[in-house]
Protein backbone atom coordinates (compact mmCIF):
# COMPACT_ATOMS: atom_id res chain seq x y z
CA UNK A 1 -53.02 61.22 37.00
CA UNK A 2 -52.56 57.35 37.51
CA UNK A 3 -54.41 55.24 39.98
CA UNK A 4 -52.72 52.93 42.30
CA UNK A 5 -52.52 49.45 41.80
CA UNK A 6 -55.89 47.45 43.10
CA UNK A 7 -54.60 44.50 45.47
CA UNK A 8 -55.78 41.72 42.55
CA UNK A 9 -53.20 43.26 39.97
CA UNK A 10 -50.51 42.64 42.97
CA UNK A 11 -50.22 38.72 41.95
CA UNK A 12 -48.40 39.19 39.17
CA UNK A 13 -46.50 42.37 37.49
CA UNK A 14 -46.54 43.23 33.65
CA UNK A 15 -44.00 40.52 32.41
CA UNK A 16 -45.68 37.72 34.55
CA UNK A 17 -43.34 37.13 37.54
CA UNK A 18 -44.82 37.37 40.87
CA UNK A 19 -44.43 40.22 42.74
CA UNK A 20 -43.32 39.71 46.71
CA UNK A 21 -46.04 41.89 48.26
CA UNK A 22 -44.69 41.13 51.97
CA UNK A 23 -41.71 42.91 51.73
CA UNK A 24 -42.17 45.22 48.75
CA UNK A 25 -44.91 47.56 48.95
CA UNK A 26 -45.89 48.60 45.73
CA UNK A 27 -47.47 51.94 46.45
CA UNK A 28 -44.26 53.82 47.39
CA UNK A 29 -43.79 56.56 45.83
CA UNK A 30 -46.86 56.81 44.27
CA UNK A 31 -47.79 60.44 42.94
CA UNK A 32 -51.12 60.54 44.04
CA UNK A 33 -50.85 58.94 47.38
CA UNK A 34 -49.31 60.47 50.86
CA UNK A 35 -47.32 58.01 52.61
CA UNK A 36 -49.89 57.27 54.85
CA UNK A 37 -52.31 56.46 52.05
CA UNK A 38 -49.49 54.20 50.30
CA UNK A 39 -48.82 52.19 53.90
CA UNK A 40 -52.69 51.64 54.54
CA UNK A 41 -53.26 50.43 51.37
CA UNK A 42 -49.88 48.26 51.27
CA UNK A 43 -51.30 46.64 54.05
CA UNK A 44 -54.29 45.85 53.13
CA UNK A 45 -53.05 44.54 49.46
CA UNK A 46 -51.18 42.20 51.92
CA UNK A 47 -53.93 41.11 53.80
CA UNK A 48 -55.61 40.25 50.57
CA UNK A 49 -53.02 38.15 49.47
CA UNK A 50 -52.93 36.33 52.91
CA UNK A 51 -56.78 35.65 52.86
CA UNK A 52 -56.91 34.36 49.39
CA UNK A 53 -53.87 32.04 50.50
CA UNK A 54 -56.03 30.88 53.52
CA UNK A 55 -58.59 30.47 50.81
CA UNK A 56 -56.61 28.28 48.96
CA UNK A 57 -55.26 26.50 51.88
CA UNK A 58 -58.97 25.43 53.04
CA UNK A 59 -60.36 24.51 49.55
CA UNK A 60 -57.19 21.86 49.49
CA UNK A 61 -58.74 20.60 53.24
CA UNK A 62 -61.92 20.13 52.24
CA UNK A 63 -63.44 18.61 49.60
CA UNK A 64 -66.73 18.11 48.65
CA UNK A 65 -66.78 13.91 49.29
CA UNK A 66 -65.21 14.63 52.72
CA UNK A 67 -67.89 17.30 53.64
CA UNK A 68 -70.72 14.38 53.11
CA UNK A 69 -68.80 11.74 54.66
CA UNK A 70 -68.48 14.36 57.50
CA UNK A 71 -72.21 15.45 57.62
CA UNK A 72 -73.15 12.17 57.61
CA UNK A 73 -71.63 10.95 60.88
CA UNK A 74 -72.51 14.35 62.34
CA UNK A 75 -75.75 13.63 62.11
CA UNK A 76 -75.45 10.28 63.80
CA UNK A 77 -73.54 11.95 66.62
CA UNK A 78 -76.49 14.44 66.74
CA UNK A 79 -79.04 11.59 66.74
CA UNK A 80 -77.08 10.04 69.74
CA UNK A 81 -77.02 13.44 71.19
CA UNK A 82 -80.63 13.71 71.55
CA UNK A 83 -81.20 10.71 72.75
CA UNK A 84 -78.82 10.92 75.66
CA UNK A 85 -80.61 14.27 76.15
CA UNK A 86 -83.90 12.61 76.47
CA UNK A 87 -82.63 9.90 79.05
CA UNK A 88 -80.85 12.64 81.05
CA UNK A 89 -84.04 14.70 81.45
CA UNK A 90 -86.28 11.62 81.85
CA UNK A 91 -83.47 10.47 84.50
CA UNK A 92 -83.76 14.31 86.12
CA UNK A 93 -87.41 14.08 86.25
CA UNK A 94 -87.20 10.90 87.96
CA UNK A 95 -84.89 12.47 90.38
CA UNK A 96 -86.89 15.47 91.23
CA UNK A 97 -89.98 13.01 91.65
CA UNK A 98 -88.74 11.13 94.12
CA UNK A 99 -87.34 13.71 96.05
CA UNK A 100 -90.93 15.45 96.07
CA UNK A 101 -92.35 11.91 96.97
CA UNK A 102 -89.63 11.75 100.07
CA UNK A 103 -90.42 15.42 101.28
CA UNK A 104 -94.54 14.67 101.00
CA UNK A 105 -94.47 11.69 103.34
């Protein structure tokens, strides 16, 4: 009894060509599976392939010099952050002082 084919060895068949797992699901048929079992598993060997192409896809968008670069001026902006922070509460407490200061007199 044979075991179905594990999503990885999907990329590529026996003679090297690549195998169109969207449209060709490469469980049918399968002895040991029930249809059901080949379709759940067809799918998922799909959504393999999809993930490791969004893999791909972000590893091309981001590289390691452009992750610095973008750390970098992130923690500026977080730097500026907290400072507007600090005059906005020092700017609230001033407010809520004054008000207190109005309703005592």
């Amino acid at each position: 009894m044979s075991s179905p084919p594990s999503p990885s060895a999907l990329s590529a068949s026996s003679d090297g060509s690549s195998q169109d797992v969207y449209t060709t699901n490469p469980y049918t048929n399968h002895p040991s599976l029930t249809s059901t079992e080949s379709e759940v598993l067809w799918e998922y060997a799909k959504l393999s392939r999809r993930m490791k192409e969004i893999t791909e896809i972000m590893r091309e968008l981001t590289h390691e010099q452009d992750q610095a670069a973008l750390i970098g001026q992130l923690r500026a902006l977080e730097k500026k952050m907290g400072f507007v922070m600090t005059l906005f509460r020092a700017s609230a407490w001033g407010v809520i002082n004054e008000r207190a200061a109005a309703e005592g007199q």
